[in-house]
Protein backbone atom coordinates (compact mmCIF):
# COMPACT_ATOMS: atom_id res chain seq x y z
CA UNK A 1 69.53 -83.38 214.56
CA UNK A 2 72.11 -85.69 213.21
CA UNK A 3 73.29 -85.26 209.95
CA UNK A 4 75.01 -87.59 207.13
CA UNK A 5 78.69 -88.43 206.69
CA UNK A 6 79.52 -85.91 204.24
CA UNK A 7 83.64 -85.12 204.25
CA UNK A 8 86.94 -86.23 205.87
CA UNK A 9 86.07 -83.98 208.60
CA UNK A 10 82.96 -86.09 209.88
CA UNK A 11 85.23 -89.39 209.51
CA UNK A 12 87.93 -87.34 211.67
CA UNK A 13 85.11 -87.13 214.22
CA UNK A 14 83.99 -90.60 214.01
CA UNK A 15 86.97 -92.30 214.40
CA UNK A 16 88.16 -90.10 216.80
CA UNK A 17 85.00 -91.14 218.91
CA UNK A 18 84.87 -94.82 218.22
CA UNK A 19 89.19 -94.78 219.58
CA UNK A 20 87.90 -93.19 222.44
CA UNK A 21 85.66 -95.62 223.43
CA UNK A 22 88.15 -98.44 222.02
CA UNK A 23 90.57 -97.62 224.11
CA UNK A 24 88.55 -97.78 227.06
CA UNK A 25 86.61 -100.87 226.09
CA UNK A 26 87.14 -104.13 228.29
CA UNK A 27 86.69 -106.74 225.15
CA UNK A 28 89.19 -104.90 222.95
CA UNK A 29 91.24 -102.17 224.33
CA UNK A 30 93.65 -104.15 225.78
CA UNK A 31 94.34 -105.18 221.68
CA UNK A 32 95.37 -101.61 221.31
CA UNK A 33 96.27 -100.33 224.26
CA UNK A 34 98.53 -103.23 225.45
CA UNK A 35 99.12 -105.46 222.54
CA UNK A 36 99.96 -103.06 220.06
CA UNK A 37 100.77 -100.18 221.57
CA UNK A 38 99.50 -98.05 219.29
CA UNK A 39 100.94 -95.03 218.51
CA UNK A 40 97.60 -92.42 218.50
CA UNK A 41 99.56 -89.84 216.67
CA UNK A 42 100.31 -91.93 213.80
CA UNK A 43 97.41 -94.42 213.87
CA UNK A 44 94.30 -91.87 213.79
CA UNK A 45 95.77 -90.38 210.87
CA UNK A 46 96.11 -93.15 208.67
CA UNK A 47 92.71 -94.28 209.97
CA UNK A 48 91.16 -91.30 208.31
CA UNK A 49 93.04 -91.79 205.19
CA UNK A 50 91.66 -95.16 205.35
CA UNK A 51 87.41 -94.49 206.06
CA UNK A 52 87.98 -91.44 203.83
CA UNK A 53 89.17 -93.66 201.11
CA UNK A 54 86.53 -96.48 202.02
CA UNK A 55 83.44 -93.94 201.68
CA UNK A 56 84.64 -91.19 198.77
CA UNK A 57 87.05 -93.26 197.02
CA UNK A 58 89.92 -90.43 197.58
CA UNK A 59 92.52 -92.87 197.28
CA UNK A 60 94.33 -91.55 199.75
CA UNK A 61 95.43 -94.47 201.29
CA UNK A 62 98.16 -96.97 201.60
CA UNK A 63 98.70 -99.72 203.69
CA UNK A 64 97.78 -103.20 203.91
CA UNK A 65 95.12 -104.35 207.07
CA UNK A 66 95.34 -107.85 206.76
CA UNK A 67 99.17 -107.80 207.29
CA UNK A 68 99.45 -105.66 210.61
CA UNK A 69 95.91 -107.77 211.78
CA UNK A 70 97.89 -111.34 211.21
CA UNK A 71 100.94 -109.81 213.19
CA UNK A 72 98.56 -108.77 216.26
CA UNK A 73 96.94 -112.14 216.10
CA UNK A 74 100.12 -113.49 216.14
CA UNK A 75 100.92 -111.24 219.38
CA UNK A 76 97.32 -112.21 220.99
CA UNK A 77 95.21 -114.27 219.20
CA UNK A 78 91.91 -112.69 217.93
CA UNK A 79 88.80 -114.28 217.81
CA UNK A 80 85.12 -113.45 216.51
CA UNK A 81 84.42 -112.27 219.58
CA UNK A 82 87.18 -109.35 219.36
CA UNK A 83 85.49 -108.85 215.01
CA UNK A 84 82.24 -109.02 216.39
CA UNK A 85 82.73 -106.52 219.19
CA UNK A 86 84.36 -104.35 217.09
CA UNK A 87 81.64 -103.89 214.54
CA UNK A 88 79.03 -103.51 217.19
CA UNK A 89 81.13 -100.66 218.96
CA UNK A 90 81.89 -98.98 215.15
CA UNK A 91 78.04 -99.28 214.62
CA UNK A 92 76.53 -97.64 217.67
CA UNK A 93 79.46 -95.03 217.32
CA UNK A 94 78.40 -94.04 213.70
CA UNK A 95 74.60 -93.83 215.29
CA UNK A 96 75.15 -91.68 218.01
CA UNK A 97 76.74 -89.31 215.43
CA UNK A 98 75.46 -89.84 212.10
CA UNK A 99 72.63 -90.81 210.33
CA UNK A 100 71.81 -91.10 206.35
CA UNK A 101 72.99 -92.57 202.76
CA UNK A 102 76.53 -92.46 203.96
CA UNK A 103 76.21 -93.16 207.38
CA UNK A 104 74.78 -96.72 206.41
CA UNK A 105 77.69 -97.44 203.85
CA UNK A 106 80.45 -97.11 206.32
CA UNK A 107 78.46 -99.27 208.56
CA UNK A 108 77.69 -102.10 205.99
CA UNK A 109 81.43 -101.37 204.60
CA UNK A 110 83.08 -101.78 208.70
CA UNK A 111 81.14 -105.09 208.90
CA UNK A 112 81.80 -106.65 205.28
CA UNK A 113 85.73 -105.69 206.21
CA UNK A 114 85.15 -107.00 209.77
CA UNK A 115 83.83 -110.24 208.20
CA UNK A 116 86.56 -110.60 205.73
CA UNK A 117 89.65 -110.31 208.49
CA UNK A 118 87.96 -112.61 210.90
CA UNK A 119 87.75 -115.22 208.09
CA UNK A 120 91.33 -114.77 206.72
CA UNK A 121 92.95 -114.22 210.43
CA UNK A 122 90.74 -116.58 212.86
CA UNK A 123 91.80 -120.24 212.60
């Protein structure tokens, strides 16, 4: 039985499961895997700061999205497609794991963020 998103330690286990299956994906991965670069090691890390700080308000995070999104667009240009894709794969990731109060936020809060980047990065 699934349970809610309750600490940092089930958004260590989500995001490590949604990079998984970024990093394989054949819409996006390429953004990450390719494009980027990223650096797992450093990256996952400041991704939990960041969903921790999203869903409990820890305030644990620092960092500016927008910024390091415009630089990859200017890299490889990102469309809705790429935003859309995204929030579908962090959806269905949160469901397979999670389901509840909390589980719904980070959901609604992904696609509301999703929304806001495509607008200010996709010309």
């Amino acid at each position: 039985m699934k349970t809610d998103i309750k600490n940092r330690d089930d958004i260590v286990i989500l995001v490590n499961a949604f990079y998984q299956i970024v990093k394989k994906d054949p819409t996006i991965g390429y953004l990450f895997t390719e494009v980027a670069l990223v650096n797992w090691e450093k990256h996952l890390p400041i991704m939990y700061d960041f969903w921790d700080n999203i869903l409990f308000h820890t305030g644990n995070f620092e960092g500016n999205p927008m910024v390091k999104h415009r630089m990859l667009d200017q890299k490889s240009t990102l469309t809705e497609t790429h935003f859309r894709h995204w929030t579908k794969l962090w959806k269905t990731t949160v469901d397979d794991f999670f389901e509840g109060e909390k589980a719904n936020e980070i959901k609604v809060r992904a696609e509301n963020i999703s929304k806001l980047m495509m607008n200010k990065v996709v010309i």
